[in-house]
N, C-alpha and C. Protein backbone atom coordinates (compact mmCIF):
# COMPACT_ATOMS: atom_id res chain seq x y z
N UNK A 1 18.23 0.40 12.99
CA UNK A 1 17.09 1.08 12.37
C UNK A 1 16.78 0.51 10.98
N UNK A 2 17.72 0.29 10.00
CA UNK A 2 17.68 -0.13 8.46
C UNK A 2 17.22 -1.77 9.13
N UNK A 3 17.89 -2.45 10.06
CA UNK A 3 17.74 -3.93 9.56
C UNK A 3 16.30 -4.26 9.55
N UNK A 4 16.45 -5.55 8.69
CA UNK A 4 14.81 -5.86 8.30
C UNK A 4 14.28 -4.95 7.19
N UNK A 5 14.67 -4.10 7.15
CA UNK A 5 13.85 -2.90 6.43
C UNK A 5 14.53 -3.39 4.79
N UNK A 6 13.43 -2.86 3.27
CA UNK A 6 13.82 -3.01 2.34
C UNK A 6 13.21 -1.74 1.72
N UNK A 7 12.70 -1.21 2.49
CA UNK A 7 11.75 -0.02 1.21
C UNK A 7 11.99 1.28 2.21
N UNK A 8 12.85 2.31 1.62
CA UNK A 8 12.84 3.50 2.48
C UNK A 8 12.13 4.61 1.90
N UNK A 9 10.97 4.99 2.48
CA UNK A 9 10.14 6.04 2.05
C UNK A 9 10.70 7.37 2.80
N UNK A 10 10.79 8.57 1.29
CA UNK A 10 11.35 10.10 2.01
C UNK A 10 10.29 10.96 1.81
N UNK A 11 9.80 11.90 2.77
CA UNK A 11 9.58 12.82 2.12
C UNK A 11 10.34 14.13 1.31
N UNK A 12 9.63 14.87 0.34
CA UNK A 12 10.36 15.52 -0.26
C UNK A 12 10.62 16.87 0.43
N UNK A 13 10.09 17.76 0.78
CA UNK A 13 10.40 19.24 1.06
C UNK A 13 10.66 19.54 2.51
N UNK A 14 12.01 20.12 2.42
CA UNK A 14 12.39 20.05 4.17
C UNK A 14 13.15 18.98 4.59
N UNK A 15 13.08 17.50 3.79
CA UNK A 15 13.34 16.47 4.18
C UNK A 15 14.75 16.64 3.07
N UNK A 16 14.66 16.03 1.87
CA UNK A 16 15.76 15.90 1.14
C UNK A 16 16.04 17.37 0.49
N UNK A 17 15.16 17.98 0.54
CA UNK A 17 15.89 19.36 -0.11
C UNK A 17 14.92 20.33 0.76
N UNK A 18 16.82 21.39 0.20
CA UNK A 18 16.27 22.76 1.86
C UNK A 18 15.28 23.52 1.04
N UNK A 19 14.18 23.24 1.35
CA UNK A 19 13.09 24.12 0.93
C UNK A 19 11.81 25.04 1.71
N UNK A 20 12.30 24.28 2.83
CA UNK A 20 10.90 24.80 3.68
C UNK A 20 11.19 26.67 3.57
N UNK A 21 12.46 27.14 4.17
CA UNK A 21 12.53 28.36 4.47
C UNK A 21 12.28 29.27 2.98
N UNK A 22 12.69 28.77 2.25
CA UNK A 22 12.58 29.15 1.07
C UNK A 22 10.75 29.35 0.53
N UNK A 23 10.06 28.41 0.70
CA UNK A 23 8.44 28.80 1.07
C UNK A 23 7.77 29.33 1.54
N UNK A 24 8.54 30.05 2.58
CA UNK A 24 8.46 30.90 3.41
C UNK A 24 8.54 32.37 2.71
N UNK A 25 9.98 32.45 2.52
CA UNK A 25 10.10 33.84 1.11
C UNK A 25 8.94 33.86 0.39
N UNK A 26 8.79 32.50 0.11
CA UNK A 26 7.63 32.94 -1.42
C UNK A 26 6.56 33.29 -0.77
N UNK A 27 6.00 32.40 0.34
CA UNK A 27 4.51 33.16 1.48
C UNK A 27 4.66 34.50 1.51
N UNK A 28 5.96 34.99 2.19
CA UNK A 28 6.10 36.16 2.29
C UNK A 28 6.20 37.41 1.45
N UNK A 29 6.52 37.02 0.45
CA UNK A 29 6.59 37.39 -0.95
C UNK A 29 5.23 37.45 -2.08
N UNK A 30 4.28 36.64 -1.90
CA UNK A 30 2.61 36.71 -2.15
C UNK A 30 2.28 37.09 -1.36
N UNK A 31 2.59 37.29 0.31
CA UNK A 31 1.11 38.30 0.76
C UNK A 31 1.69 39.86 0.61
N UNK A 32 2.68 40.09 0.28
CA UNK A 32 3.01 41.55 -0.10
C UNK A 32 2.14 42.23 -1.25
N UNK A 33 1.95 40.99 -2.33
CA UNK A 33 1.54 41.29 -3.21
C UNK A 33 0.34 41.21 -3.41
N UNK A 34 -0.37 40.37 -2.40
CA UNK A 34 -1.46 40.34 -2.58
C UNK A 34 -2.88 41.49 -1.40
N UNK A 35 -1.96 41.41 -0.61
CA UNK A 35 -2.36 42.74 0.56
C UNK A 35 -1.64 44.05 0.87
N UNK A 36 -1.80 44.79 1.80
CA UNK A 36 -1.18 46.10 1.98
C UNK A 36 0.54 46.34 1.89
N UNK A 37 0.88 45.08 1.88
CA UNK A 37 2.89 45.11 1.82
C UNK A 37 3.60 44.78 3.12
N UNK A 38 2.30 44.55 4.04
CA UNK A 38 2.66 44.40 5.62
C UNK A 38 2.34 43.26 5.95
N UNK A 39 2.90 42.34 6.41
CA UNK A 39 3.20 41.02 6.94
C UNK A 39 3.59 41.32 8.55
N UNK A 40 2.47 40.58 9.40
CA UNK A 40 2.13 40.74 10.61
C UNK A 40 3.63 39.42 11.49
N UNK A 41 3.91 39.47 12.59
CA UNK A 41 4.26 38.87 13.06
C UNK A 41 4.08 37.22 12.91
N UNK A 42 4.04 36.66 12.41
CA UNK A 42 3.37 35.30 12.60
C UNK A 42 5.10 34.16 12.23
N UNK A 43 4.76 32.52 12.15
CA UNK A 43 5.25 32.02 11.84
C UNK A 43 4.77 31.54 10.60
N UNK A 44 5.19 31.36 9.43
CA UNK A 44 4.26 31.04 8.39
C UNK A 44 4.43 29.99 8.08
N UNK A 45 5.61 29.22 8.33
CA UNK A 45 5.70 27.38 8.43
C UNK A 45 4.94 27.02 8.61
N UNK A 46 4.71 27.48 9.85
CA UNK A 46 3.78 26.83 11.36
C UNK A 46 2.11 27.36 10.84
N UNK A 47 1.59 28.04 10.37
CA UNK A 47 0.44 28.50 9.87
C UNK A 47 0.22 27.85 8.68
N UNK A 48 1.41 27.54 7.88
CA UNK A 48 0.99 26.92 6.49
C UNK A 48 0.48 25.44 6.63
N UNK A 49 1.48 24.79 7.62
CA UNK A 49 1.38 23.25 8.18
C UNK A 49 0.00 22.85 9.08
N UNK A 50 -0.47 23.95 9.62
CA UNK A 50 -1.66 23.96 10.01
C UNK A 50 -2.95 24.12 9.22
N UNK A 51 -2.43 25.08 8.22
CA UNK A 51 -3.98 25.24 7.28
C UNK A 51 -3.67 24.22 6.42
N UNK A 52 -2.64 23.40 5.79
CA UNK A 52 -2.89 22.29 5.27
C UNK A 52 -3.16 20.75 5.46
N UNK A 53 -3.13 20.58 6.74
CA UNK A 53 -4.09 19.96 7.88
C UNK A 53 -4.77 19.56 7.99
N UNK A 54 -5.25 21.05 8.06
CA UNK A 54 -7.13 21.34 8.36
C UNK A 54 -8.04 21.63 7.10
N UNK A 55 -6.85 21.58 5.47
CA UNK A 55 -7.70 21.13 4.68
C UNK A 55 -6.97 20.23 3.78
N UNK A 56 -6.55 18.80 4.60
CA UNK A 56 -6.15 17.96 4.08
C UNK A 56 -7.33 16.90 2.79
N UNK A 57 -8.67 17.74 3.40
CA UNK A 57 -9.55 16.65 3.02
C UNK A 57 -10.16 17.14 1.30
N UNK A 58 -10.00 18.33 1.37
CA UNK A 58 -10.06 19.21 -0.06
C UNK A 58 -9.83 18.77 -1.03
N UNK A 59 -10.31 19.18 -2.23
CA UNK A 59 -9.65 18.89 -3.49
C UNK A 59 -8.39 19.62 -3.47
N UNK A 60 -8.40 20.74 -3.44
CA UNK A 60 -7.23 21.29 -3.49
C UNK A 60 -6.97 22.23 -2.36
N UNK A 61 -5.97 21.32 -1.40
CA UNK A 61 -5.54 22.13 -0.13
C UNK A 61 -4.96 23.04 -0.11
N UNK A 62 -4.08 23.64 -1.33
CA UNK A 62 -3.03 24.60 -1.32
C UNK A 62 -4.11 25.58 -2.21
N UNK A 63 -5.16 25.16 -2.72
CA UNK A 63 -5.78 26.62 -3.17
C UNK A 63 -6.87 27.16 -2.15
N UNK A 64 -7.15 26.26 -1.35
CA UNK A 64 -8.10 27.02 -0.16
C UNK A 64 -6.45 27.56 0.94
N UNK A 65 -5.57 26.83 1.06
CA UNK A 65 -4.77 27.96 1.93
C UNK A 65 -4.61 29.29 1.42
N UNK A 66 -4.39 29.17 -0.17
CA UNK A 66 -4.08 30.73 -0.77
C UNK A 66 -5.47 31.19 -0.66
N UNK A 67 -6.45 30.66 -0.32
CA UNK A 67 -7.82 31.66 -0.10
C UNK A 67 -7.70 32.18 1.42
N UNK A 68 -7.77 31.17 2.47
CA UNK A 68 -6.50 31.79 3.50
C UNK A 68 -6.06 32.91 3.99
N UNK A 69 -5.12 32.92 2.90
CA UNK A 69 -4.17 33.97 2.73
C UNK A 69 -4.67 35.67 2.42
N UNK A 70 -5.63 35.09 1.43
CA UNK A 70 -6.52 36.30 0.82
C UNK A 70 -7.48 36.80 1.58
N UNK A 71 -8.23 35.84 2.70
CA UNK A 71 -9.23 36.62 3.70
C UNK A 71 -8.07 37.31 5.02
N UNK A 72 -7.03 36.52 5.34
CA UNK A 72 -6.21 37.42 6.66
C UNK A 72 -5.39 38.35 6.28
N UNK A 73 -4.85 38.57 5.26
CA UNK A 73 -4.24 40.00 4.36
C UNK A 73 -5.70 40.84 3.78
N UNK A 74 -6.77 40.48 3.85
CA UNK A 74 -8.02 41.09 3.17
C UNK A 74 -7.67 41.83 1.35
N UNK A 75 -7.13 40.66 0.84
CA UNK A 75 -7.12 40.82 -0.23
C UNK A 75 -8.58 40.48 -1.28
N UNK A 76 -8.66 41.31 -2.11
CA UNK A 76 -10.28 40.71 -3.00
C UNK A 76 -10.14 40.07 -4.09
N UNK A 77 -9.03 39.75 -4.31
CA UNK A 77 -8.62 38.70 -5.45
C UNK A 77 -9.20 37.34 -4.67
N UNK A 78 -9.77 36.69 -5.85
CA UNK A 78 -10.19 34.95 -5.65
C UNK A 78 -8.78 33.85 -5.58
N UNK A 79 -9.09 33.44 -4.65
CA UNK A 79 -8.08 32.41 -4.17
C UNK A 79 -7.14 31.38 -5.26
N UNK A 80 -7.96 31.72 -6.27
CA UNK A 80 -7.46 31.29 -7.83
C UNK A 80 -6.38 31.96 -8.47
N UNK A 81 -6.53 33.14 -8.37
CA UNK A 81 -5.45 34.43 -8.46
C UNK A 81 -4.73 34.16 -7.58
N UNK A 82 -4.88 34.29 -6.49
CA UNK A 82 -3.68 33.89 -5.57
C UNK A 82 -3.06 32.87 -5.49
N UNK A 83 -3.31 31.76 -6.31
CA UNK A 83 -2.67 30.65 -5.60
C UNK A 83 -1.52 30.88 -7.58
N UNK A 84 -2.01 31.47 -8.54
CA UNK A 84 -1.60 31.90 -9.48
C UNK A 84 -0.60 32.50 -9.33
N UNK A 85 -0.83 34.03 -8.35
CA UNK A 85 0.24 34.46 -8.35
C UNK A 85 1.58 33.88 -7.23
N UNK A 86 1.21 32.79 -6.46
CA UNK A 86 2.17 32.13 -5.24
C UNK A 86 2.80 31.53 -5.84
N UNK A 87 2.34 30.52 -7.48
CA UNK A 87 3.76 29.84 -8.14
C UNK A 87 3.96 30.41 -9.34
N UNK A 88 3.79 31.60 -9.44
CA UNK A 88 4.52 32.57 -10.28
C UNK A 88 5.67 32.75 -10.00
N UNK A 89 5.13 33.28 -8.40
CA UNK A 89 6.34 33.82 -7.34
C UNK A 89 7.67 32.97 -7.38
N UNK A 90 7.38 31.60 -7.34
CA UNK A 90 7.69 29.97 -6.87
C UNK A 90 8.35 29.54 -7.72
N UNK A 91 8.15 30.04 -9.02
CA UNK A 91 9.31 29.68 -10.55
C UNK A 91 10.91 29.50 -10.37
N UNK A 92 11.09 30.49 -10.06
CA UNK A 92 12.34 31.32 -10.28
C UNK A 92 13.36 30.08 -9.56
N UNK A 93 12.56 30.20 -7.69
CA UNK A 93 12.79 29.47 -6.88
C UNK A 93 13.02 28.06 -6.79
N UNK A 94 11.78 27.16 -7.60
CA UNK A 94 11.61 26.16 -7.95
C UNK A 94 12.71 25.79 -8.83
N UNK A 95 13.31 26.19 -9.87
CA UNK A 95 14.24 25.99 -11.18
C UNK A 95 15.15 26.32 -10.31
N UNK A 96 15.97 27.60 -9.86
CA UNK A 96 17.13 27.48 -9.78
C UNK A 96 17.94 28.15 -8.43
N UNK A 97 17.08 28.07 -7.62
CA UNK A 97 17.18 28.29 -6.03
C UNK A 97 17.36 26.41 -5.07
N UNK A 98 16.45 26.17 -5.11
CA UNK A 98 16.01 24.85 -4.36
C UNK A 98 17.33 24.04 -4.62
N UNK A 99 18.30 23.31 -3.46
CA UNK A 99 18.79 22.52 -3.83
C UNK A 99 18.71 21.55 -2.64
N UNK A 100 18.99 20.26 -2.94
CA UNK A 100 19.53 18.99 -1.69
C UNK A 100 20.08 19.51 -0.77
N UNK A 101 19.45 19.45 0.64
CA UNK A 101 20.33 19.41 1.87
C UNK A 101 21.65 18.95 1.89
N UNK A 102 22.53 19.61 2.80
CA UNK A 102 24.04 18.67 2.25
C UNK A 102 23.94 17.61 2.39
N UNK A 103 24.92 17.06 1.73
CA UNK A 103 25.16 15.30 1.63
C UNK A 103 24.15 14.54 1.96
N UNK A 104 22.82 15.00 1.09
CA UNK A 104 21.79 14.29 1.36
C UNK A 104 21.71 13.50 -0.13
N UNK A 105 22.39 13.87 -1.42
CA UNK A 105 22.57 13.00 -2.31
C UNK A 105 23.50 11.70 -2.39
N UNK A 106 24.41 12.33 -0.86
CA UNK A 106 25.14 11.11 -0.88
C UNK A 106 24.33 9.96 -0.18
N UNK A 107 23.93 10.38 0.56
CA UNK A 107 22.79 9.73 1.56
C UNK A 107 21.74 8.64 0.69
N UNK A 108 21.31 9.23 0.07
CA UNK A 108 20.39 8.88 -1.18
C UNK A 108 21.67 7.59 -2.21
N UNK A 109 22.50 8.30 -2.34
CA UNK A 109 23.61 7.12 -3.26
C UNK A 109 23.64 6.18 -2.89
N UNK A 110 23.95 6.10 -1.47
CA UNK A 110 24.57 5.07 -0.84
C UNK A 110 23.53 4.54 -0.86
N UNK A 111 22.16 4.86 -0.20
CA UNK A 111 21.60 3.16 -0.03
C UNK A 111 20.86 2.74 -1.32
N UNK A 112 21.25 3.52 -1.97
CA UNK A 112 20.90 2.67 -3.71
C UNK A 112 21.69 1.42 -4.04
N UNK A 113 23.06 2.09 -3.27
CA UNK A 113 24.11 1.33 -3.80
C UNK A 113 24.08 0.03 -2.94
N UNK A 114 23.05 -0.13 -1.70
CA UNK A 114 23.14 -0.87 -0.81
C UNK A 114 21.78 -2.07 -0.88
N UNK A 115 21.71 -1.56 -2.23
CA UNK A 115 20.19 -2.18 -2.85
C UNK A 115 18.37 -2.05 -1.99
N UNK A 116 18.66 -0.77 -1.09
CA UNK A 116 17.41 -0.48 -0.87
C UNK A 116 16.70 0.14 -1.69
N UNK A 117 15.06 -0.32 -1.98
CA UNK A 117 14.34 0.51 -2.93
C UNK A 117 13.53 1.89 -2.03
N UNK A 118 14.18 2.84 -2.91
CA UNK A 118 13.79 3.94 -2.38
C UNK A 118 12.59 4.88 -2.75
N UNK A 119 11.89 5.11 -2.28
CA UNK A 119 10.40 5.95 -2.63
C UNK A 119 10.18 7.72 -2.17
N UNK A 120 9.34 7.72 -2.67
CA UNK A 120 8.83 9.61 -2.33
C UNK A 120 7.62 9.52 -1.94
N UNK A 121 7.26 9.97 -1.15
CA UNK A 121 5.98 10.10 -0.14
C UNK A 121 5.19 11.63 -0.10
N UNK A 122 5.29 12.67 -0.95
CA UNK A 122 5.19 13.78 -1.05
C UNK A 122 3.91 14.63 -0.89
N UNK A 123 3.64 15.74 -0.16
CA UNK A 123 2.52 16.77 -0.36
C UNK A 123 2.43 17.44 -1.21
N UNK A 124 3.78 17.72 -1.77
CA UNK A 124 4.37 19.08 -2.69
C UNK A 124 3.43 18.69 -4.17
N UNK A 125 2.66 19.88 -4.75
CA UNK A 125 2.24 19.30 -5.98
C UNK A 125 2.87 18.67 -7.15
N UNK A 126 2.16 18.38 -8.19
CA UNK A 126 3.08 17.31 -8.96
C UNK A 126 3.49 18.44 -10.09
N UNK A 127 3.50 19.54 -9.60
CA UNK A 127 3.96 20.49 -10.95
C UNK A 127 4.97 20.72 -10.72
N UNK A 128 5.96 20.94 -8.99
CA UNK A 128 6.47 21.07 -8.62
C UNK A 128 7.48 20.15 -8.70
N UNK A 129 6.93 19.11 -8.25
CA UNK A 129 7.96 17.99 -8.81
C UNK A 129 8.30 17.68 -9.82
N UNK A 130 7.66 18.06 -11.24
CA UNK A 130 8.23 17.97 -12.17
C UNK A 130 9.26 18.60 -12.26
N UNK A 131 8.95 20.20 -11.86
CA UNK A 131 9.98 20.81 -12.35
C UNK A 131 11.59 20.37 -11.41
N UNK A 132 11.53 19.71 -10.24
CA UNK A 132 12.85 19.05 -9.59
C UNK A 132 13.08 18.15 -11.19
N UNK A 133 11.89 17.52 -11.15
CA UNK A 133 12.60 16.51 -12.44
C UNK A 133 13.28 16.59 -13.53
N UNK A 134 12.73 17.87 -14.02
CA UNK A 134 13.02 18.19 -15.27
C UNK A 134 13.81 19.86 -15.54
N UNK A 135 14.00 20.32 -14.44
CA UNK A 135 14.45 21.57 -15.12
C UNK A 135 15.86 22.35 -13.77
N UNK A 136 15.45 21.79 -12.32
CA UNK A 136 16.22 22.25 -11.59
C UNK A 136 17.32 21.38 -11.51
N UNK A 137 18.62 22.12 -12.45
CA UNK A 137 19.50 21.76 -12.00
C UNK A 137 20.73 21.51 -11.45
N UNK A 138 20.42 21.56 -9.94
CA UNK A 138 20.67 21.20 -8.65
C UNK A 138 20.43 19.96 -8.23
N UNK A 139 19.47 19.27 -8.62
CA UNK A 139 19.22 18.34 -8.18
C UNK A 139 19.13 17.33 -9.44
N UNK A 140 19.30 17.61 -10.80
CA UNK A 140 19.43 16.53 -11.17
C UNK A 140 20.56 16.48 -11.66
N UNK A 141 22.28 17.41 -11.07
CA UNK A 141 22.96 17.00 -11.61
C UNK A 141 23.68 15.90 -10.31
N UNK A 142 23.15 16.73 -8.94
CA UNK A 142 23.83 15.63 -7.89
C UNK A 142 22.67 14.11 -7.62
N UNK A 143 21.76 14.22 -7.90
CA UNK A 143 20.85 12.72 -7.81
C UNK A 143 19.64 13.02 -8.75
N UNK A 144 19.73 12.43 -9.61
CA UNK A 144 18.76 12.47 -10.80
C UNK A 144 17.59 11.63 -9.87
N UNK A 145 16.12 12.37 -9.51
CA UNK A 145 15.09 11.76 -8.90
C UNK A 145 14.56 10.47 -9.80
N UNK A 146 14.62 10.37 -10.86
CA UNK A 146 14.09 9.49 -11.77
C UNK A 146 14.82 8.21 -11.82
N UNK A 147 16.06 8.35 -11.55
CA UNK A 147 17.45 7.22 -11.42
C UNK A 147 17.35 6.68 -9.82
N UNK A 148 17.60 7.66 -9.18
CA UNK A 148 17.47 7.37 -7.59
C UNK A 148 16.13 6.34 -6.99
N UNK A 149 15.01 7.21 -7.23
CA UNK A 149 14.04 6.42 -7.02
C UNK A 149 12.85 5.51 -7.84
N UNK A 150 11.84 4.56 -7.23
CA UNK A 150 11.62 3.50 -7.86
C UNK A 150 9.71 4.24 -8.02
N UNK A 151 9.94 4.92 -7.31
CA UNK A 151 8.54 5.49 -7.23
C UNK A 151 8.28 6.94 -6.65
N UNK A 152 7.55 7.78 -7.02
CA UNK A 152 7.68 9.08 -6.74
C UNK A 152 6.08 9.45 -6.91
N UNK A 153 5.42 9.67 -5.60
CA UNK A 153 4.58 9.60 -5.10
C UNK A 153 4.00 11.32 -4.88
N UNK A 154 3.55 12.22 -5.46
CA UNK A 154 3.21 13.37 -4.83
C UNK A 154 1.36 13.53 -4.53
N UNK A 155 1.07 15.24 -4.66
CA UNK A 155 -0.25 15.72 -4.31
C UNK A 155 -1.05 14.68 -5.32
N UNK A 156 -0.84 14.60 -6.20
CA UNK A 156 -1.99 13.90 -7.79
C UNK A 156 -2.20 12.72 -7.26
N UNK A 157 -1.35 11.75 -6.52
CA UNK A 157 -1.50 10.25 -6.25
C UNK A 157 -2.33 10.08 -5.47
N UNK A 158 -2.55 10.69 -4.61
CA UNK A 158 -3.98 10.54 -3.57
C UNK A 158 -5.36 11.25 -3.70
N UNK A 159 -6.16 10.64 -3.00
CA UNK A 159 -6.86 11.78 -2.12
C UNK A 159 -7.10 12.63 -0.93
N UNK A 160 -6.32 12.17 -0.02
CA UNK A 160 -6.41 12.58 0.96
C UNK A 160 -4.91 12.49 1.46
N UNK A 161 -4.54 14.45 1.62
CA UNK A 161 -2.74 14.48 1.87
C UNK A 161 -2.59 13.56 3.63
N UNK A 162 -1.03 13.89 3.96
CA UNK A 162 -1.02 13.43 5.28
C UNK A 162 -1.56 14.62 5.75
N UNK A 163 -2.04 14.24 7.16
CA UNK A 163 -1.61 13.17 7.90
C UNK A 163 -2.68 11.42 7.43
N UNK A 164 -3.02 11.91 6.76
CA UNK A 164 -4.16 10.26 6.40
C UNK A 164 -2.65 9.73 5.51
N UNK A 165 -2.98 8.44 5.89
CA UNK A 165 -1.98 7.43 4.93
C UNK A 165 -2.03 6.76 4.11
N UNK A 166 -2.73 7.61 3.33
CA UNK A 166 -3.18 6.74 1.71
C UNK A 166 -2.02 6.40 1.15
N UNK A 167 -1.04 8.08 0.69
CA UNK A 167 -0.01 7.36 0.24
C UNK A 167 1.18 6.86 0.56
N UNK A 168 1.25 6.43 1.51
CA UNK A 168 1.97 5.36 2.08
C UNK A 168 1.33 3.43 1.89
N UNK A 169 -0.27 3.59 2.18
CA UNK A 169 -0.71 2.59 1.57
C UNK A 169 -0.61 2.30 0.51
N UNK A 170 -0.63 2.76 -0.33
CA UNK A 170 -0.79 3.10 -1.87
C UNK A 170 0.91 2.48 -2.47
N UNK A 171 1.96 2.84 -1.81
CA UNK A 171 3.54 2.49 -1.73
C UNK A 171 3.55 0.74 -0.97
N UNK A 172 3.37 0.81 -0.40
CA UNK A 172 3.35 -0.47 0.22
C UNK A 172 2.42 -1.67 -0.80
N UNK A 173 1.83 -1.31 -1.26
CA UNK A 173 0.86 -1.86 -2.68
C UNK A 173 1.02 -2.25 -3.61
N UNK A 174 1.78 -0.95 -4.19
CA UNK A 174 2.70 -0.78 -5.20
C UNK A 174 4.22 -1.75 -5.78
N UNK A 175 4.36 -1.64 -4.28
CA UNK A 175 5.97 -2.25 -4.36
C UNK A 175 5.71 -3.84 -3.47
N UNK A 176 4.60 -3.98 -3.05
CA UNK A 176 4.25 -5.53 -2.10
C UNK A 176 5.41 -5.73 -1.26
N UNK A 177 5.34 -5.16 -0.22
CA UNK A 177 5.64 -4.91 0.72
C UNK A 177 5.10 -4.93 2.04
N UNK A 178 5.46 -5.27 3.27
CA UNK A 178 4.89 -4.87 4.53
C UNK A 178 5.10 -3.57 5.08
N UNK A 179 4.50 -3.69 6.21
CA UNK A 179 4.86 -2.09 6.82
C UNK A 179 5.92 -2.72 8.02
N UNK A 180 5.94 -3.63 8.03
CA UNK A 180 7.90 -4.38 8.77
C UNK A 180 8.77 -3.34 8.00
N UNK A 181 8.86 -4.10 6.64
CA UNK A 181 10.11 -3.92 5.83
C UNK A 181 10.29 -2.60 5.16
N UNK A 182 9.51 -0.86 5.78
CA UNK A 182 9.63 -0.40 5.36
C UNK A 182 10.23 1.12 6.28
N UNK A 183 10.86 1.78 6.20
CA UNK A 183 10.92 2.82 7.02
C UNK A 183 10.98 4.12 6.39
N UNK A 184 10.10 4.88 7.11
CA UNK A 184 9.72 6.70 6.90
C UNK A 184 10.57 7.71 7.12
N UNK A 185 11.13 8.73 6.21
CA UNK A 185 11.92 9.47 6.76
C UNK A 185 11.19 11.17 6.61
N UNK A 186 11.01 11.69 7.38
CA UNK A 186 10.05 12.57 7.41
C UNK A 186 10.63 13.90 8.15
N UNK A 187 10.31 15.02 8.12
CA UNK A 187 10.75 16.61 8.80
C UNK A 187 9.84 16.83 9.50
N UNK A 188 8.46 16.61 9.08
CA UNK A 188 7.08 17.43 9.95
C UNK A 188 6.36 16.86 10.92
N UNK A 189 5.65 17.43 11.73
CA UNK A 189 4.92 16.66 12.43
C UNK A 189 3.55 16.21 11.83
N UNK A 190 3.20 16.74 10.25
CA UNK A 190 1.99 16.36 9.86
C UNK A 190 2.47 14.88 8.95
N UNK A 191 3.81 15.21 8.68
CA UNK A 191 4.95 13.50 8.49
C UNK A 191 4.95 12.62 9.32
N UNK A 192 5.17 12.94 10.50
CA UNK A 192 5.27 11.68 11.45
C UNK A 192 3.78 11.29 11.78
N UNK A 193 3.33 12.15 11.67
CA UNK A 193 1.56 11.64 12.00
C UNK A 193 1.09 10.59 11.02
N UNK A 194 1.22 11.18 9.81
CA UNK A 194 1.05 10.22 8.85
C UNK A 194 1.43 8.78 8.61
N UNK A 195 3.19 8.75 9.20
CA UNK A 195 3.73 7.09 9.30
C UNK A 195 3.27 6.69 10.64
N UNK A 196 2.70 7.32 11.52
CA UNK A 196 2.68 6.26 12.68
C UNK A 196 1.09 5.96 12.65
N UNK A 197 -0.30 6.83 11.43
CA UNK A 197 -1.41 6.31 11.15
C UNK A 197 -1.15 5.61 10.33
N UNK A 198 0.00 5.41 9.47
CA UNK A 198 0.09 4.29 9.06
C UNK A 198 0.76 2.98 9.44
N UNK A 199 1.21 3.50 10.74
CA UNK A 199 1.96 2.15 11.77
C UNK A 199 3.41 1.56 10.83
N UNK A 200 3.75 2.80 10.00
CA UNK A 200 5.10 2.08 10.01
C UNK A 200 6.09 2.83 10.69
N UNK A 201 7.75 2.47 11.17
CA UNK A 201 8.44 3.24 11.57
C UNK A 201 8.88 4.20 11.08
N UNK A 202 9.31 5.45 11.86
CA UNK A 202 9.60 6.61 11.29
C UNK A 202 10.65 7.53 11.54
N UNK A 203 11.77 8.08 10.75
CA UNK A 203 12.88 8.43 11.45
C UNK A 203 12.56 10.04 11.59
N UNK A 204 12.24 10.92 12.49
CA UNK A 204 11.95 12.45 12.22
C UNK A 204 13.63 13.18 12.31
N UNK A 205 13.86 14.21 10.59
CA UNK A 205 15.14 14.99 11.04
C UNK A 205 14.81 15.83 11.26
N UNK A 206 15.68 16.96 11.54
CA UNK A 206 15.41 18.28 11.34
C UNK A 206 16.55 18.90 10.44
């Protein structure tokens, strides 16, 4: 799988750190607050991964999902408020909840140490990632993102999230590279969509 390869692109959430379920709390945790306190049966992964999708093409996809959110809870707060109060919620979590999947820093060590250049391919906004950068630490005492990788790619770098493959183009550009010498490591299926519209290989975990 590695041979040939020189550039390993990750995504960030779900992928190198356990975060998805944890997004989930916080979904679940803003529509309490933002509607009657009752949260209907649903999957909200699976609903979130879908409405960000279907407004991949947006300026801002995660503030029309929290609008979303606000018409199927029938909340009358503007989607602005809501998406306000979702990383309010998201603080606490963000700083000092969120950490690396196991031995996924070792994972990350090793092929530093094996001289692959390693990248971030990310949806997650870039506020978010700062704060991995700069304040949660969990993750920057077992792999400092700034040391580890050569490029760190989130929501701000593009225009258009996956599944379109800007920023994956945009990495391959960057670092002059082919899409031979590079391989995807991805959790989602709006991830794997993205590396195989961008025709490079792709490893999906769970």
């Amino acid at each position: 799988m590695l041979k040939g390869k020189k550039v390993i692109i990750f995504d960030m959430d779900g992928t190198l750190i356990d975060s998805i379920g944890i997004w989930n709390e916080i979904d679940k945790e803003t529509i309490r607050t933002i509607g009657n306190g009752c949260i209907d049966d649903i999957d909200i992964g699976k609903i979130r991964d879908e409405k960000l999708k279907e407004y991949s093409k947006c300026e801002d996809a995660y503030l029309e999902y929290c609008g979303y959110l606000g018409k199927k809870y029938n909340s009358k707060m503007p989607k602005e408020e809501i998406k306000k109060i979702r990383y309010q919620i998201a603080n606490d979590y963000l700083k000092n909840v969120i950490d690396y999947k196991p031995e996924a820093e070792k994972v990350l060590k090793y092929l530093k140490e094996k001289s692959f250049t390693l990248a971030i391919a990310s949806t997650t906004n870039d506020y978010t990632i700062q704060i991995y950068k700069d304040e949660n630490e969990n993750i920057i005492n077992k792999a400092n993102l700034e040391e580890i990788f050569s490029l760190i790619y989130s929501k701000g770098a593009v225009k258009e999230l996956k599944p379109n493959p800007e920023i994956h183009y945009k990495i391959l550009k960057q670092l002059n590279v082919t899409k031979e010498e590079c391989l995807i490591i991805e959790d989602s299926l709006i991830g794997v969509e993205a590396a195989n519209n961008a025709n490079i290989s792709c490893c999906n975990i769970w």
